[in-house]
Protein backbone atom coordinates (compact mmCIF):
# COMPACT_ATOMS: atom_id res chain seq x y z
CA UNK A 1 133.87 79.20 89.78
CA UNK A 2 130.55 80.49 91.26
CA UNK A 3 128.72 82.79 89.08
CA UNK A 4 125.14 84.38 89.86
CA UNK A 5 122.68 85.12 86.84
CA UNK A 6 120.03 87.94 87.88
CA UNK A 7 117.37 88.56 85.18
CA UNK A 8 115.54 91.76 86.59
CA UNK A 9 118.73 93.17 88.56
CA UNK A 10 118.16 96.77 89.91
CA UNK A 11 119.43 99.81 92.04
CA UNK A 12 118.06 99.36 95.04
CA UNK A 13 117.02 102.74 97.39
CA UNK A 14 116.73 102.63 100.74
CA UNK A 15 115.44 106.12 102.14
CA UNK A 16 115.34 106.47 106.44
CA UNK A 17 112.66 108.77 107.98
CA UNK A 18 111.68 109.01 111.49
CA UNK A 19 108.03 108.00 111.22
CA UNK A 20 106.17 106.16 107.95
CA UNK A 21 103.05 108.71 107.39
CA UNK A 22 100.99 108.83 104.74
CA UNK A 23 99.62 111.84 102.80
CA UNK A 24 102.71 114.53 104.22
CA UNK A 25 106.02 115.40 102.97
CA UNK A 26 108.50 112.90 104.69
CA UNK A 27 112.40 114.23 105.61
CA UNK A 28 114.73 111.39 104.83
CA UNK A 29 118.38 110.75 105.52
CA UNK A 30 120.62 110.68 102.13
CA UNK A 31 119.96 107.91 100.38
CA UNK A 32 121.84 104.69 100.33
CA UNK A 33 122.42 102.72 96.92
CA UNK A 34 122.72 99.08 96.18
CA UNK A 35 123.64 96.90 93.48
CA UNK A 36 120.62 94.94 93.94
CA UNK A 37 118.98 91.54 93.07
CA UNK A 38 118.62 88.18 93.97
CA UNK A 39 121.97 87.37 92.55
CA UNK A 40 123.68 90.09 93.07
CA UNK A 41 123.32 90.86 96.81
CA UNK A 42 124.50 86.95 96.49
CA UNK A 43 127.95 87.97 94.57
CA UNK A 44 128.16 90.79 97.37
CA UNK A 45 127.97 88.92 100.30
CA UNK A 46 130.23 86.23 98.65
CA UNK A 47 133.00 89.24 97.95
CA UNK A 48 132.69 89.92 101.86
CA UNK A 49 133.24 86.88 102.56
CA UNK A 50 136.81 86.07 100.23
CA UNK A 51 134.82 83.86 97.76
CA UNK A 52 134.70 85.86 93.57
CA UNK A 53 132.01 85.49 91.71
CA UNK A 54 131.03 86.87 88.15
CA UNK A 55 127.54 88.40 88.49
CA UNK A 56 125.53 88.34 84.64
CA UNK A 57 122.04 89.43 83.93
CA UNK A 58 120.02 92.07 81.50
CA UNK A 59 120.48 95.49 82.07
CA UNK A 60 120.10 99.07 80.67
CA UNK A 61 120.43 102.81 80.74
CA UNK A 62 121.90 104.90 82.95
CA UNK A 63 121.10 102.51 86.41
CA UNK A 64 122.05 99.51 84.49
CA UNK A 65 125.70 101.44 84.07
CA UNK A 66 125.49 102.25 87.63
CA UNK A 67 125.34 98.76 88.47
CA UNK A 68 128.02 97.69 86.30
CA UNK A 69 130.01 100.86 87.79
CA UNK A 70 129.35 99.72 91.55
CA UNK A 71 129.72 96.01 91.67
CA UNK A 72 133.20 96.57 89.48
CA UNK A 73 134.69 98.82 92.04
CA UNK A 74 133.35 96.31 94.94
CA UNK A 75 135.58 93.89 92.86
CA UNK A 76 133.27 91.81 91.59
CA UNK A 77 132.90 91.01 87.38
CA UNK A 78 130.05 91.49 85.51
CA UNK A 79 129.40 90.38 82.14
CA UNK A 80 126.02 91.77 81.05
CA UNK A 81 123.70 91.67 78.40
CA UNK A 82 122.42 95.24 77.69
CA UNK A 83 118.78 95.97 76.65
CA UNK A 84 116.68 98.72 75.77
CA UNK A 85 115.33 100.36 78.65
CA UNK A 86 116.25 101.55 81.80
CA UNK A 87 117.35 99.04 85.06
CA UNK A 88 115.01 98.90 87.29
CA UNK A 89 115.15 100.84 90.25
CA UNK A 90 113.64 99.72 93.99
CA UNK A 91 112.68 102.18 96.25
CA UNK A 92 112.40 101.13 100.50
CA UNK A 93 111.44 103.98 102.37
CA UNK A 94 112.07 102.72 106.36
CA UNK A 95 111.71 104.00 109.78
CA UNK A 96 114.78 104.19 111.48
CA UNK A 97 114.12 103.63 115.24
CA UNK A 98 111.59 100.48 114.19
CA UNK A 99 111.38 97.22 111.54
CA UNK A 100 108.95 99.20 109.66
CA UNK A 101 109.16 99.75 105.92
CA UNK A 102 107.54 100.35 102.73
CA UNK A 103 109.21 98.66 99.54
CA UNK A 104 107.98 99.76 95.99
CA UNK A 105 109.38 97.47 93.11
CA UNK A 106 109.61 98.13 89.33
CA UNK A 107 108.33 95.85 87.12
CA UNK A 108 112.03 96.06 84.82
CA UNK A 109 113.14 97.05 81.07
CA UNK A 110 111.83 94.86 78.83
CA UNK A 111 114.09 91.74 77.23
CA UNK A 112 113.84 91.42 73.01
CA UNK A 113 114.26 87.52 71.85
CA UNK A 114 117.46 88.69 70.82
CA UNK A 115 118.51 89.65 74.18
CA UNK A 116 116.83 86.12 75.91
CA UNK A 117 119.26 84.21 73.34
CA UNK A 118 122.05 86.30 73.89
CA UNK A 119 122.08 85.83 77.58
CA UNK A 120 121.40 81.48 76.75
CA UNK A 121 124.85 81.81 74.88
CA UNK A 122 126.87 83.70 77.51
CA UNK A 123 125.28 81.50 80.03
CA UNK A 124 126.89 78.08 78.01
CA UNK A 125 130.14 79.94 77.52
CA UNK A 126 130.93 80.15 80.97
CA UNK A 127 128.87 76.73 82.66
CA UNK A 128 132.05 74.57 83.36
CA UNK A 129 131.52 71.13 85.58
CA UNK A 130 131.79 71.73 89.63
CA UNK A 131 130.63 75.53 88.99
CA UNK A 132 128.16 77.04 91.49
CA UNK A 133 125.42 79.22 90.14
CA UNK A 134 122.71 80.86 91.99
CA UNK A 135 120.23 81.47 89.33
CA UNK A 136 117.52 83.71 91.28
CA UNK A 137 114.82 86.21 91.39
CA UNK A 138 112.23 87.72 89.23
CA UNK A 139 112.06 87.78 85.31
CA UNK A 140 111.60 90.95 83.22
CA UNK A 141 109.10 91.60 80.76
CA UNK A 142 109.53 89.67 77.65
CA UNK A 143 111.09 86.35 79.46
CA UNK A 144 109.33 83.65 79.02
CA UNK A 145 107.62 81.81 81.78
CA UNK A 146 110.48 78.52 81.16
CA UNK A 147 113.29 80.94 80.92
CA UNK A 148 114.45 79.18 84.17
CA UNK A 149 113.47 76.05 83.05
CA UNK A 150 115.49 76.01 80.02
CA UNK A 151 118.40 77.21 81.73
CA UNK A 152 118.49 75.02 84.49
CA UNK A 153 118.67 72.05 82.33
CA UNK A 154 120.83 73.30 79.64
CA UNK A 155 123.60 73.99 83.11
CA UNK A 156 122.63 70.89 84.45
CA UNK A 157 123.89 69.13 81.47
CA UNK A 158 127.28 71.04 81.83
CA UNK A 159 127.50 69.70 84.96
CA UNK A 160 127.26 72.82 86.60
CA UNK A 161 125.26 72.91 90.37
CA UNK A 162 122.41 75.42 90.11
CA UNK A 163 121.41 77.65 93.12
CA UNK A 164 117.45 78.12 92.64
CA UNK A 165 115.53 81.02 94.07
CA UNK A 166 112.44 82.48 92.04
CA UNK A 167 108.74 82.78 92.49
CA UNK A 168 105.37 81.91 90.92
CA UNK A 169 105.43 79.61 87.29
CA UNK A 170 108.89 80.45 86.43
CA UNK A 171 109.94 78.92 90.06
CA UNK A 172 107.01 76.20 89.25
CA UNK A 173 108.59 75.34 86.22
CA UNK A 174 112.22 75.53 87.26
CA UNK A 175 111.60 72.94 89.95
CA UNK A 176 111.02 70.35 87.64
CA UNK A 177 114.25 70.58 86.10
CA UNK A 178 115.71 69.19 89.82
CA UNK A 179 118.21 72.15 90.97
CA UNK A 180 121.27 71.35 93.03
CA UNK A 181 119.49 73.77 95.69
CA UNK A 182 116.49 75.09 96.58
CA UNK A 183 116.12 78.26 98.75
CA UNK A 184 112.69 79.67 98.66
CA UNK A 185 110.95 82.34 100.00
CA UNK A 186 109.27 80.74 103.27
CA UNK A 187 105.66 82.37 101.61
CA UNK A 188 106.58 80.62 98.56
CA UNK A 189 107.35 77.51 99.60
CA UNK A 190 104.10 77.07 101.47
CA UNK A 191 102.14 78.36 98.08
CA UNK A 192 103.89 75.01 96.60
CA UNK A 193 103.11 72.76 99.69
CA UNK A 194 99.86 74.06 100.67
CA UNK A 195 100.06 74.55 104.26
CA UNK A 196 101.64 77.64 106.38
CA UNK A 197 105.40 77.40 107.32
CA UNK A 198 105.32 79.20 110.79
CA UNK A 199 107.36 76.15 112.63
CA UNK A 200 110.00 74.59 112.40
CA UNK A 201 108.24 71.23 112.07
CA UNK A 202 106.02 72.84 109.40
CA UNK A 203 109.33 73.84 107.57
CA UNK A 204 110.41 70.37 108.02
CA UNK A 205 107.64 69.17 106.45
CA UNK A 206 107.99 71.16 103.29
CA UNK A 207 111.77 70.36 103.22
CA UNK A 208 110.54 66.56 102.21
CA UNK A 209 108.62 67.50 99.96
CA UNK A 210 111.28 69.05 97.63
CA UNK A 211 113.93 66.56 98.78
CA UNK A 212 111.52 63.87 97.83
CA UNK A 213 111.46 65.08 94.05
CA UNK A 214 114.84 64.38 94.11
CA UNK A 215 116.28 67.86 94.99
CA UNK A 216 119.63 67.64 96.94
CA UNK A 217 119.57 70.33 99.51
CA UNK A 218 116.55 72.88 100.50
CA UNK A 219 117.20 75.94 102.27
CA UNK A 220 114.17 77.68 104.09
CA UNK A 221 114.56 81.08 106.56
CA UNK A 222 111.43 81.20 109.13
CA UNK A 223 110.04 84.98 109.18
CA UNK A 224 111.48 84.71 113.02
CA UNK A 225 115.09 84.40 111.23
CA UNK A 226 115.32 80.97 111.87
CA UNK A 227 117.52 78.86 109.00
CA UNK A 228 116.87 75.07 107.87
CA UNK A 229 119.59 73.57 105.99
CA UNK A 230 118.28 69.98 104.82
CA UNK A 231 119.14 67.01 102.75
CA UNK A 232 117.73 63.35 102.72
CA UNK A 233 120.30 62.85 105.18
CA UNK A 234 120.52 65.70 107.92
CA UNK A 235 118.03 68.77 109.05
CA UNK A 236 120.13 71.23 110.45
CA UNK A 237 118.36 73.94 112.21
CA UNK A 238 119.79 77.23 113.32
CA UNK A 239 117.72 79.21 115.96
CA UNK A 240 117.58 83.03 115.20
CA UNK A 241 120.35 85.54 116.86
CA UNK A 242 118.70 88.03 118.53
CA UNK A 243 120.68 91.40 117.20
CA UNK A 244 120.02 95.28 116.55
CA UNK A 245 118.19 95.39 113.24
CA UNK A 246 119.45 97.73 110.57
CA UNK A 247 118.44 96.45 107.54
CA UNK A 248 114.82 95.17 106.68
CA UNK A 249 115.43 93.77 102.93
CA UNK A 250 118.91 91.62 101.68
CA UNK A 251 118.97 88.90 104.51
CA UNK A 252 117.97 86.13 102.55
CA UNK A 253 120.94 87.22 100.01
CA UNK A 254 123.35 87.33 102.81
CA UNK A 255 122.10 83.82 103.79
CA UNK A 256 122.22 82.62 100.61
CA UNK A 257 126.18 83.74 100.21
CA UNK A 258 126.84 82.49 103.56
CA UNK A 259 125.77 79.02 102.58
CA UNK A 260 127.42 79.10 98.70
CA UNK A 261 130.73 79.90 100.71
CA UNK A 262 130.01 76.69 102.94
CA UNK A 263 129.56 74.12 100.38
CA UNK A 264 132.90 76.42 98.19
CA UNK A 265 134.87 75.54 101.74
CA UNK A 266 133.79 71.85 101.70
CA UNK A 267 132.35 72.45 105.17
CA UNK A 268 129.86 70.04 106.92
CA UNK A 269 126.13 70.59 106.46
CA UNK A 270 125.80 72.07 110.34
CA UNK A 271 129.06 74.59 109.74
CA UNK A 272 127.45 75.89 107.13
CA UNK A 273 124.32 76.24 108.56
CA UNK A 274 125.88 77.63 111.10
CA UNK A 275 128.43 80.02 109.22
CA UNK A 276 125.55 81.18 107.24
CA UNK A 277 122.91 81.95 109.60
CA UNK A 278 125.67 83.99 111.46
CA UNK A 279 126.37 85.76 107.91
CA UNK A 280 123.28 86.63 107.74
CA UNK A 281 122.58 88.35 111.21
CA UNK A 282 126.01 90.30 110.58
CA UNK A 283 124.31 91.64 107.46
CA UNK A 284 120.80 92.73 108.96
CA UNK A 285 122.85 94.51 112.02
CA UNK A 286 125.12 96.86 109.53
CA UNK A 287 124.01 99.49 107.46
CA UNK A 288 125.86 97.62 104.14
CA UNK A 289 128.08 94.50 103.67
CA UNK A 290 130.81 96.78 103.74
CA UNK A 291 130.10 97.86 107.50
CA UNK A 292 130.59 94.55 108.27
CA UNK A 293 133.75 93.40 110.42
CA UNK A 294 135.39 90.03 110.31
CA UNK A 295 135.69 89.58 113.66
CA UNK A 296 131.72 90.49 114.95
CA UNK A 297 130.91 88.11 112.09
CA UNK A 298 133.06 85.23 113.87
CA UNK A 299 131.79 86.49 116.66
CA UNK A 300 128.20 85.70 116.22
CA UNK A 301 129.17 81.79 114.65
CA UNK A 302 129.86 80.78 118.20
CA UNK A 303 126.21 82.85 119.50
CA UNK A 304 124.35 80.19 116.67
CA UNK A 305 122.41 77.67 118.17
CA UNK A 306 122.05 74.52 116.29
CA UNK A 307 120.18 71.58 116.39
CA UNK A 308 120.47 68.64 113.94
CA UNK A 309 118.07 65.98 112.90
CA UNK A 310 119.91 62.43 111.13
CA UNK A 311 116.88 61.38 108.53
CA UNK A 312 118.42 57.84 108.63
């Protein structure tokens, strides 16, 4: 079972004008609506891709029905824990001929203790050994900062194998709890390493250092679009497809499905690095996941590149 757990979930906005200006009334295309977060552009990608998932986080009000509303009818089950408060909702506002954009984030409702122990309760009802979960993004007001630490370690000890993407103290503090997975922002991953990761060697580099606390896989996507799978035994690097850019935010989502549905397939380390990093480029070339077809997305697995580094 793969399930993905987004704290701070939201509908996600993505308005297209011809040219970003500031101070004037800008003429956008109808909007487009996602059921966003971390997680849950994770349990979208995943549905593309044949693999269910049940997506679970806080949410409220009339967007935090919305989301429930759109990822049901995209097949996917929710099980949420509602709060006072309206979801969050994410505004991009991007030019449409360019890679330009402007993305505003809300900070979230905010989460009563009831609420936090609620969602520790549902999360231990469903944590069964073998399951995947991808356990990512930002936490809402009224989370503590070892939310993520005390459910990483409460899953590990179900046996469960934890997907780990967040930022700042609740990602510091997560880490030490040793997740199956690591995919970090490339920005913060070199906060925690303390050195820029503009290479591939740099990303190496900070790929040891998480292995070496005992971490079992890191995933890391250069700002070029480049993809390093790694474990203490194989680097497997993926060289960026060069494709017509349509989307500016979800990649690392799409990347992060693309590589759950891998390790769910039992694949070696350099087909899924492979699979995934051509996942990924399908996504950021169509205007949704559901513009996507099957066969440009087999298409671009043969276009990947790969490279692979033993480690002993």
């Amino acid at each position: 079972m793969i399930v993905t757990l987004t704290p701070n979930p939201s509908v996600d906005r993505t308005l297209v004008v011809s040219r970003l200006k500031f101070n004037e009334i800008l003429r956008a295309d109808p909007a487009q609506l996602d059921w966003g977060g971390k997680g849950f552009n994770a349990s979208r990608g995943l549905s593309v891709l044949g693999q269910p998932s049940l997506a679970i986080g806080w949410v409220g009000g009339g967007a935090g029905k919305m989301l429930e509303d759109g990822l049901n009818k995209l097949g996917i089950k929710t099980d949420f824990v509602w709060v006072e408060g309206e979801t969050r909702t994410n505004t991009v506002v991007q030019e449409g001929n360019n890679n330009w954009y402007m993305l505003v984030n809300e900070p979230g409702p905010h989460v009563s203790p009831d609420a936090i122990e609620e969602m520790i309760e549902k999360a231990g009802k469903y944590a069964n050994p073998g399951d995947i979960w991808v356990v990512a993004g930002s936490i809402p007001p009224g989370v503590p900062q070892d939310f993520y630490a005390n459910l990483i370690r409460m899953l590990k000890a179900k046996g469960v194998k934890i997907v780990f993407d967040a930022t700042a103290v609740p990602f510091n503090l997560g880490i030490k709890e040793i997740p199956w997975l690591l995919y970090p922002e490339v920005t913060e991953a070199a906060r925690l390493v303390d050195f820029e990761i503009g290479t591939l060697d740099m990303a190496k580099r900070a790929a040891m250092h998480f292995l070496q606390q005992g971490i079992e896989y890191v995933a890391i996507m250069l700002e070029n679009g480049g993809v390093l799978l790694s474990s203490k035994r194989l680097m497997v690097m993926a060289s960026p497809l060069k494709v017509t850019i349509r989307r500016v935010t979800g990649a690392r989502g799409a990347l992060c499905a693309g590589i759950v549905d891998g390790f769910v397939r039992q694949l070696p380390l350099v087909e899924i690095t492979r699979r995934a990093a051509a996942f990924r480029a399908a996504y950021i070339c169509s205007k949704d996941y559901s513009t996507i077809r099957q066969e440009d997305f087999l298409g671009l697995i043969h276009r990947v590149e790969i490279d692979s580094i033993p480690m002993l």
